[in-house]
Protein backbone atom coordinates (compact mmCIF):
# COMPACT_ATOMS: atom_id res chain seq x y z
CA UNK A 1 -36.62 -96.93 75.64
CA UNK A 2 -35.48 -99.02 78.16
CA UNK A 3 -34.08 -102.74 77.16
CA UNK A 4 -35.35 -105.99 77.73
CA UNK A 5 -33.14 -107.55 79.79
CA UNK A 6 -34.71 -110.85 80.52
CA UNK A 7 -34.01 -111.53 76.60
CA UNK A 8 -30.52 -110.26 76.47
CA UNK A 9 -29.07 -113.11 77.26
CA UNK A 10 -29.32 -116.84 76.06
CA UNK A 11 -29.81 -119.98 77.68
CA UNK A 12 -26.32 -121.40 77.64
CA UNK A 13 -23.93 -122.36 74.66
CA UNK A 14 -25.49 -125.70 74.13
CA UNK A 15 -29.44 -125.06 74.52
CA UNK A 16 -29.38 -123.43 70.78
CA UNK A 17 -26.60 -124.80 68.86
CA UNK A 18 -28.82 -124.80 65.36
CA UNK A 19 -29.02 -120.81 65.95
CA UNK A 20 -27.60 -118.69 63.45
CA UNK A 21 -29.01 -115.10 64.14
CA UNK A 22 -29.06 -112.90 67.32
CA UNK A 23 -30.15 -109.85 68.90
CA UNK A 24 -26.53 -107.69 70.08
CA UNK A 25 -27.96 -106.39 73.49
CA UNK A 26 -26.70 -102.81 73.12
CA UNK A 27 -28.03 -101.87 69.26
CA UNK A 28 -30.85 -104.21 69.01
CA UNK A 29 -30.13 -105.73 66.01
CA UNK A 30 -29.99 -109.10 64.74
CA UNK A 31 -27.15 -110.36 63.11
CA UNK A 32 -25.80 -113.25 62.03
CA UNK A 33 -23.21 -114.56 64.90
CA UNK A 34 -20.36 -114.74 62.98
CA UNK A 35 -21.01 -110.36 63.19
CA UNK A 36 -21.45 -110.78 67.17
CA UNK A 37 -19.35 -112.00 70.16
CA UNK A 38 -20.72 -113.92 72.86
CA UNK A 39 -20.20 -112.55 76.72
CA UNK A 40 -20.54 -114.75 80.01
CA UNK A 41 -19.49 -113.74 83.53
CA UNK A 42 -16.85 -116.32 85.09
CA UNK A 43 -16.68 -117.62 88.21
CA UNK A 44 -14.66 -115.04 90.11
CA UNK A 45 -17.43 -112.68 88.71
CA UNK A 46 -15.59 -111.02 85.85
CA UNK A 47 -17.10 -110.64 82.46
CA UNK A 48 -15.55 -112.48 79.83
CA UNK A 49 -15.53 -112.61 75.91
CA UNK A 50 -16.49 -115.97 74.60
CA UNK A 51 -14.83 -115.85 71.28
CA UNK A 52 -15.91 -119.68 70.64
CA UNK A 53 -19.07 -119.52 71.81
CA UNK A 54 -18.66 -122.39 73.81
CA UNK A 55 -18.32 -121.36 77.82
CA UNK A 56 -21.12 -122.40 80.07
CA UNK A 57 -23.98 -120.43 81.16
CA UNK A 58 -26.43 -117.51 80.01
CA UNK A 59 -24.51 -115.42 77.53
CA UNK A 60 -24.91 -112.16 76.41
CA UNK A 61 -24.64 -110.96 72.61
CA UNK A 62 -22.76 -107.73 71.31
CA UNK A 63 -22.10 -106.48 67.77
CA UNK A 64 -18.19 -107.27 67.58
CA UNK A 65 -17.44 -103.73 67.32
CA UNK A 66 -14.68 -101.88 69.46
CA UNK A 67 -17.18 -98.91 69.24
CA UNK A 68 -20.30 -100.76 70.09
CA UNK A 69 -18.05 -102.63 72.93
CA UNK A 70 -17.25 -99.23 74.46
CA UNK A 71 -20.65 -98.38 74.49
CA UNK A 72 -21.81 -101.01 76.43
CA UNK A 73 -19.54 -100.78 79.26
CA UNK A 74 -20.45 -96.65 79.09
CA UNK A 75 -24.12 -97.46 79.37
CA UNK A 76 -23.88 -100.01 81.81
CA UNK A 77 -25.31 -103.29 79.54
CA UNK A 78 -23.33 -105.55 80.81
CA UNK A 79 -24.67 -104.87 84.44
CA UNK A 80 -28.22 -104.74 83.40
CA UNK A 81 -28.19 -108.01 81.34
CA UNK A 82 -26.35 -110.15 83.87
CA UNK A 83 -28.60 -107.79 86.63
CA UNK A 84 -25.40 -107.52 89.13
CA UNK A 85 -22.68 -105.10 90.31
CA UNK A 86 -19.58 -105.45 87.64
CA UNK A 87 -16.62 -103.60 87.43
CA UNK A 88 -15.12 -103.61 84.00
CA UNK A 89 -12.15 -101.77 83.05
CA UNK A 90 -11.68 -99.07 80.80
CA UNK A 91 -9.58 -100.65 78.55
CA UNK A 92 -11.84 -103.80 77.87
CA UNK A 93 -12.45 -102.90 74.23
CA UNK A 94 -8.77 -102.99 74.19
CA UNK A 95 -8.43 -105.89 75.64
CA UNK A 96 -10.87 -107.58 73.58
CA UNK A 97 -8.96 -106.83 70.56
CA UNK A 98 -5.82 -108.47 71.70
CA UNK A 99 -7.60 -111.33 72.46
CA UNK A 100 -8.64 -111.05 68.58
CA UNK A 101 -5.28 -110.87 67.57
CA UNK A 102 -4.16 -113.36 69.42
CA UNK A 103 -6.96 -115.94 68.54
CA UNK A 104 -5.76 -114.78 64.66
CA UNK A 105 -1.91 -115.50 65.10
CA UNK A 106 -2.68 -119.15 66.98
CA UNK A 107 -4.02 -120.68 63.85
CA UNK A 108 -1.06 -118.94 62.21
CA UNK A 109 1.53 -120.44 64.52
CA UNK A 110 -0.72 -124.19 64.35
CA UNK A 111 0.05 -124.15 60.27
CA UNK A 112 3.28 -123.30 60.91
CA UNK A 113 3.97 -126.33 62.80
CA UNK A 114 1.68 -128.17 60.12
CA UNK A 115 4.08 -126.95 57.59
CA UNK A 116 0.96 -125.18 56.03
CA UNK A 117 2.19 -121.64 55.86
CA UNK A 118 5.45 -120.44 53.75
CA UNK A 119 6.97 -116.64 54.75
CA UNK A 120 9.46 -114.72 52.82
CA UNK A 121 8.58 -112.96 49.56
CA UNK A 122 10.61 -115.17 47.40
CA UNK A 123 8.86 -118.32 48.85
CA UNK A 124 5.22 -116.76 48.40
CA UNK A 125 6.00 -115.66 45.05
CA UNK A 126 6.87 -119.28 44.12
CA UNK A 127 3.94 -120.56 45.75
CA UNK A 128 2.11 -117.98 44.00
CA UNK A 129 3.44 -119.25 40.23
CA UNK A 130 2.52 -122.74 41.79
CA UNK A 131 -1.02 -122.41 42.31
CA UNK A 132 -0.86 -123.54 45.83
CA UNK A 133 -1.53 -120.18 48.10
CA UNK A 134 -5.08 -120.38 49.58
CA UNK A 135 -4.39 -117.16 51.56
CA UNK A 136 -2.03 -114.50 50.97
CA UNK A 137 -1.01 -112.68 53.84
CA UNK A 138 0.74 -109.33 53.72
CA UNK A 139 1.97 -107.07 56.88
CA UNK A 140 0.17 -104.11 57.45
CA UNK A 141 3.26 -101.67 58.01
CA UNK A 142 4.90 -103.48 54.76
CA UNK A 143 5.88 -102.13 51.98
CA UNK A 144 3.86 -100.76 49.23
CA UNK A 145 6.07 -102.39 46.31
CA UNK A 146 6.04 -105.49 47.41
CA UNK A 147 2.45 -106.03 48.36
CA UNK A 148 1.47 -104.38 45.05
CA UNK A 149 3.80 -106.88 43.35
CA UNK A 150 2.33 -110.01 45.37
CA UNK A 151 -1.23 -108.78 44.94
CA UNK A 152 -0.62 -108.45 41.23
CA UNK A 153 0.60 -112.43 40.91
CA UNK A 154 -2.45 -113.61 43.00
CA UNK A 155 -4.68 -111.61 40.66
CA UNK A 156 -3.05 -112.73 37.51
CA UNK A 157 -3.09 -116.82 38.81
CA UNK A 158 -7.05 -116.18 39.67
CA UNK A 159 -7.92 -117.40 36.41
CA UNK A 160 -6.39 -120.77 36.92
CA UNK A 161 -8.28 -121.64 40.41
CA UNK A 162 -11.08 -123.04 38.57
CA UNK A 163 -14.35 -122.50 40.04
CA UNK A 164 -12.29 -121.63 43.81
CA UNK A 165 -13.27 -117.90 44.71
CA UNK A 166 -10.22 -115.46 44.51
CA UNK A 167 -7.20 -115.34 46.73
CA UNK A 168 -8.19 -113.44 49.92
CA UNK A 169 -5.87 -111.03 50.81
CA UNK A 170 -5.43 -110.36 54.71
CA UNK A 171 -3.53 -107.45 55.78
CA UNK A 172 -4.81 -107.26 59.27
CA UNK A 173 -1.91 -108.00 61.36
CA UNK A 174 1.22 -106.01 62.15
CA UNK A 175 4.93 -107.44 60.96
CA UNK A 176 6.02 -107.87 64.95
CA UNK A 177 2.80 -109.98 65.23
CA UNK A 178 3.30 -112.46 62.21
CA UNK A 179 6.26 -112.54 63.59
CA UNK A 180 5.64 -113.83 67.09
CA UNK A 181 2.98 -116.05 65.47
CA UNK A 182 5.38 -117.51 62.72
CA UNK A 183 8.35 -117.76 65.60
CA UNK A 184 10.90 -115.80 63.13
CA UNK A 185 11.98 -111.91 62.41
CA UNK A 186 10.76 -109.56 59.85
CA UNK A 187 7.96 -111.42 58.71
CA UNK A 188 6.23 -109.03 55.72
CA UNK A 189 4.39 -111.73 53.48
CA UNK A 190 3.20 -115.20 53.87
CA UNK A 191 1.01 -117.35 52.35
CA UNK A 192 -1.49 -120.29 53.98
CA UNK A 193 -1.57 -123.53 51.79
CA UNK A 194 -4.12 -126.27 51.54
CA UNK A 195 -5.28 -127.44 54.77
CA UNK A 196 -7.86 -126.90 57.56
CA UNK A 197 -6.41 -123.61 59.21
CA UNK A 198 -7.27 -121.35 56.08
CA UNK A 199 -11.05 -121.26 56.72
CA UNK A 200 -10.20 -120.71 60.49
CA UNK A 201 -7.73 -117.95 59.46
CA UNK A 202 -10.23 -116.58 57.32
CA UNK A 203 -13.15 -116.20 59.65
CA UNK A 204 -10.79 -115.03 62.98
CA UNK A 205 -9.10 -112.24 60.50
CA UNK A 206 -12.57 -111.17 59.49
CA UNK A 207 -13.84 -110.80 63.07
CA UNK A 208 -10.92 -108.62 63.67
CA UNK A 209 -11.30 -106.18 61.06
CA UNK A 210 -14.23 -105.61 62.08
CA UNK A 211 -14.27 -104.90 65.39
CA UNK A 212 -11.37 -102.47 64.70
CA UNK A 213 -14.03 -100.88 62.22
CA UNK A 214 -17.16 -98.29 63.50
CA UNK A 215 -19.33 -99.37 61.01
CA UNK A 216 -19.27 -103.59 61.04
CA UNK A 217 -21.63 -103.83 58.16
CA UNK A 218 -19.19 -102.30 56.04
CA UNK A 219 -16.75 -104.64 57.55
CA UNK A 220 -18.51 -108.09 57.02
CA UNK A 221 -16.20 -109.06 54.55
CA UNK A 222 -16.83 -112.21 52.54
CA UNK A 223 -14.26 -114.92 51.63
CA UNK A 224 -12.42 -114.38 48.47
CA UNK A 225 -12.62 -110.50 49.51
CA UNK A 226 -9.63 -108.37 50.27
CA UNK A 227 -9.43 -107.10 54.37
């Protein structure tokens, strides 16, 4: 079955701001667009992930998948939505995911400047016994022991957050990257305090789990979830 392309892409970033739900181009699905990222072509005719849904003209809509990326660019969707001759690379799923990780480690290095963010076991684990850690943050080559001992606090200080969901746990960033995002060395745990970039965090680290995952619906974490 052939798709529709005159539906597969929207009107523009502005033409449907109250819409929550659409169709990813390649599965035909409707999701939620927090589960989907947004594609336009730029200027010099190259097509571009719109990660904040907010760059002009028609847009296309894809699962935010690596998997379901690849298969677009295999199958040609791109070129049949936008109806022109593109030449993507091989390695744009790749690409797409740095882009991920690099949208995740900006809001990382903005609390840092805040002074929103604390690194350092011994400065989470205070934190921890202080009841101010809105995010715990652990490396994903770290250490067993010490995650497990970190995890453990958070767990055990649940009880006095009230009616606040659990401490998320994000492990979806390597030690060299909270590292370049933190502007310091050997960066294993960290924890985000009270302020505006933990929601951010929250909902960038999400989207990059699951694109790294095959199966996003098992991947739509919620907050208060470990990922």
């Amino acid at each position: 079955m052939l798709a529709d392309t005159d539906h597969d892409l929207d009107n523009g970033p502005r033409t449907e701001r109250s819409a929550t739900m659409r169709m990813c181009a390649v599965s035909r699905e409707v999701r939620p667009i927090d589960e989907l990222i947004r594609f336009v072509i730029s200027p010099q005719g190259d097509v571009v992930p719109d990660l904040k849904r907010k760059l002009p003209g028609r847009g296309m809509w894809v699962t935010a998948s690596r998997e379901v990326v690849a298969e677009a660019v295999r199958r040609h969707h791109f070129g049949k939505a936008f109806k022109r001759e593109l030449r993507i690379p091989q390695t744009f799923p790749a690409d797409i995911e740095a882009l991920l990780v690099r949208s995740v480690t900006e809001v990382l290095g903005i609390a840092a400047k805040a002074r929103q963010i604390v690194a350092g076991f011994g400065k989470v684990e205070s934190a921890l016994q202080e009841g101010t850690v809105e995010v715990l943050i652990h490396a994903s080559d770290g250490a067993a022991d010490g995650i497990r001992k970190l995890d453990m606090l958070a767990r055990q200080n649940d009880g006095n957050r009230g009616a606040k969901p659990p401490i998320p746990v994000v492990t979806a960033l390597k030690s060299l990257e909270l590292d370049l995002a933190l502007t310091r060395s050997n960066v294993i745990h960290a924890a985000l305090l009270a302020g505006p970039a933990s929601k951010s965090f929250l909902s960038r680290s999400q989207m990059l789990v699951r694109y790294r995952m095959a199966d996003a619906d098992k991947t739509a974490e919620k907050p208060g979830q470990d990922f």
